[in-house]
Protein backbone atom coordinates (compact mmCIF):
# COMPACT_ATOMS: atom_id res chain seq x y z
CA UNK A 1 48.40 13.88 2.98
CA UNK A 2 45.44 14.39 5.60
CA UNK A 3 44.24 11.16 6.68
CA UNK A 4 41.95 11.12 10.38
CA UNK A 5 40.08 8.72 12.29
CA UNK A 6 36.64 8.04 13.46
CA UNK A 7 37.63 7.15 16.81
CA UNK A 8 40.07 10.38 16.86
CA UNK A 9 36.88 12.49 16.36
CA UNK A 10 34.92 13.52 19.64
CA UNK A 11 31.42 12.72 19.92
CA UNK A 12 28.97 15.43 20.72
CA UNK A 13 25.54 16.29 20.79
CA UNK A 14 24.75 18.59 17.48
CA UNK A 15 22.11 21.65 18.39
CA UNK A 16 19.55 19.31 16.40
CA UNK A 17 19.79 15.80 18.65
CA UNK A 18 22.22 14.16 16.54
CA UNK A 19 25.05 12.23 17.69
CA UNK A 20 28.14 13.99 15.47
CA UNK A 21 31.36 13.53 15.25
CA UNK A 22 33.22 16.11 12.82
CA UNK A 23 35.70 14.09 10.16
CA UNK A 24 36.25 17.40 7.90
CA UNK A 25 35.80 21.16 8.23
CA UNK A 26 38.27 23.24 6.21
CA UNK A 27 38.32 25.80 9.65
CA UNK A 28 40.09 23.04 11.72
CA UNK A 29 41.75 20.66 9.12
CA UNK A 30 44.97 21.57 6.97
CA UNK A 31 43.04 20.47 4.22
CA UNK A 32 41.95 23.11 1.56
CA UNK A 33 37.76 22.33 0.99
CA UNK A 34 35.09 24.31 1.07
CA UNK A 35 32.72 21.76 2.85
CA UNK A 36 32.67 19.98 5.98
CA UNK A 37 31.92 16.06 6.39
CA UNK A 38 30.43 14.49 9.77
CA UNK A 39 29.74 11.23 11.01
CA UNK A 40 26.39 11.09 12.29
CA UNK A 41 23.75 8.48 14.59
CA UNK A 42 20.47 8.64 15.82
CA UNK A 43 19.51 6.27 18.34
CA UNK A 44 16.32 3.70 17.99
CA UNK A 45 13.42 5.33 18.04
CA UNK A 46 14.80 8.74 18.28
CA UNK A 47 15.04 11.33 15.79
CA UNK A 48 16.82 14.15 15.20
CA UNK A 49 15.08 17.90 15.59
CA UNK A 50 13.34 19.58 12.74
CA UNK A 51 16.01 22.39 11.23
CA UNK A 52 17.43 24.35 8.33
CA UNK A 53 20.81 25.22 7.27
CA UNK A 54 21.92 27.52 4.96
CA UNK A 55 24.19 25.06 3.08
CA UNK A 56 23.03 22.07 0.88
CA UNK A 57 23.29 18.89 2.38
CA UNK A 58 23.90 15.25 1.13
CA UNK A 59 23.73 12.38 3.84
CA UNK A 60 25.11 8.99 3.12
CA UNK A 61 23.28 5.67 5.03
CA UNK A 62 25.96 3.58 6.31
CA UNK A 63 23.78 1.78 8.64
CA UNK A 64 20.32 1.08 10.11
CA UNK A 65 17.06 2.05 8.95
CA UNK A 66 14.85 5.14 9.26
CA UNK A 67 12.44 7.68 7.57
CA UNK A 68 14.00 11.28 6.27
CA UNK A 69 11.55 14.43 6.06
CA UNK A 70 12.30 17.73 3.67
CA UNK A 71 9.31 19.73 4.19
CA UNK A 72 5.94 17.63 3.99
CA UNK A 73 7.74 15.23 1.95
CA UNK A 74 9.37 11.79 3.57
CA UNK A 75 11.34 9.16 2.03
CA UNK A 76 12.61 5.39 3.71
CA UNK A 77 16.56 5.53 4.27
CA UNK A 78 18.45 2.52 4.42
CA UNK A 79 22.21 1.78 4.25
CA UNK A 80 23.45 2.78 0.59
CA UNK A 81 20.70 5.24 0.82
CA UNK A 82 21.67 9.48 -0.54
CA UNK A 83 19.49 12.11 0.51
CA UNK A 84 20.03 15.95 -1.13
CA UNK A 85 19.17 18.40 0.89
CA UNK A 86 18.89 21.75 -0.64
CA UNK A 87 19.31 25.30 1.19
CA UNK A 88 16.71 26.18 3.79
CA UNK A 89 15.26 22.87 3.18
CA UNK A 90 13.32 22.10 6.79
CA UNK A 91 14.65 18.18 7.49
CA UNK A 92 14.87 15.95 10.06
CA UNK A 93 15.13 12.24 10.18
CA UNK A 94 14.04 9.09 11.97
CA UNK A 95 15.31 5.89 13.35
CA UNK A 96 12.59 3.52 13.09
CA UNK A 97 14.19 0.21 14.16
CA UNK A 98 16.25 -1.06 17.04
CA UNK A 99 19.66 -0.62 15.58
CA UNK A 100 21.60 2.85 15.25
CA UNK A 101 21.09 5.26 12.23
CA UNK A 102 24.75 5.38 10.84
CA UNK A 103 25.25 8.28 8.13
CA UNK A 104 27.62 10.55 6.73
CA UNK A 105 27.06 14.08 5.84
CA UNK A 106 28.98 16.57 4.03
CA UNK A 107 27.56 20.21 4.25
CA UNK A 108 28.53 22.93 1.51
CA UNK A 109 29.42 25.41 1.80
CA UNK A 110 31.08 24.09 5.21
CA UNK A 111 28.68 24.06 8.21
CA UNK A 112 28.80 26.84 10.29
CA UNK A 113 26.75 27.66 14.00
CA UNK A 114 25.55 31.01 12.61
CA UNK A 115 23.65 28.93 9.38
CA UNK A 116 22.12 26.52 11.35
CA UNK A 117 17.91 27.31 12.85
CA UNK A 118 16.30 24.60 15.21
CA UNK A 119 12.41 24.93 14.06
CA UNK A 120 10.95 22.91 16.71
């Protein structure tokens, strides 16, 4: 059984401005997946940095509210919100109120320094 904890997970600050910490990734876990999961925040008013990965991405709202960009194209987030992001798709996202941006965000194939590309 692999079980871990939020608060086991260090906090750092991911190469686009977001608050992560990492829950899941198959090249420091025992447990056999081919995607990684994070625990992400953004801050009110802040946002994080426009960027691509390689991998899809699919964030989960677990708190807060805020505006998410693909491209030219936004959408409101709210908790219970899902966002897809597909490969290469150029996203960044938004807190636009005065309480954190809670979200969880599993990357496949697992996220990786090397697949990541700041645009801004």
């Amino acid at each position: 059984m692999f079980v871990v904890k939020l608060s086991d997970c260090p906090e750092f600050l991911a190469g686009d401005h977001t608050l992560l910490r990492e829950l899941l990734h198959p090249a420091k876990a025992s447990a056999k997946v081919g995607y990684s999961l994070a625990h992400g925040i953004i801050k009110p008013g802040a946002r994080s940095k426009r960027h691509r990965l390689a991998s899809s991405e699919v964030y989960y709202f677990l708190a807060g509210r805020g505006r998410f960009w693909i491209g030219k194209e936004s959408a409101e987030v709210e908790a219970g919100s899902v966002v897809y992001v597909p490969p290469q798709g150029e996203q960044w996202v938004e807190n636009t109120r005065t309480a954190n941006l809670e979200f969880l965000c599993l990357v496949d194939p697992a996220w990786k320094p090397e697949d990541e590309t700041v645009t801004e």
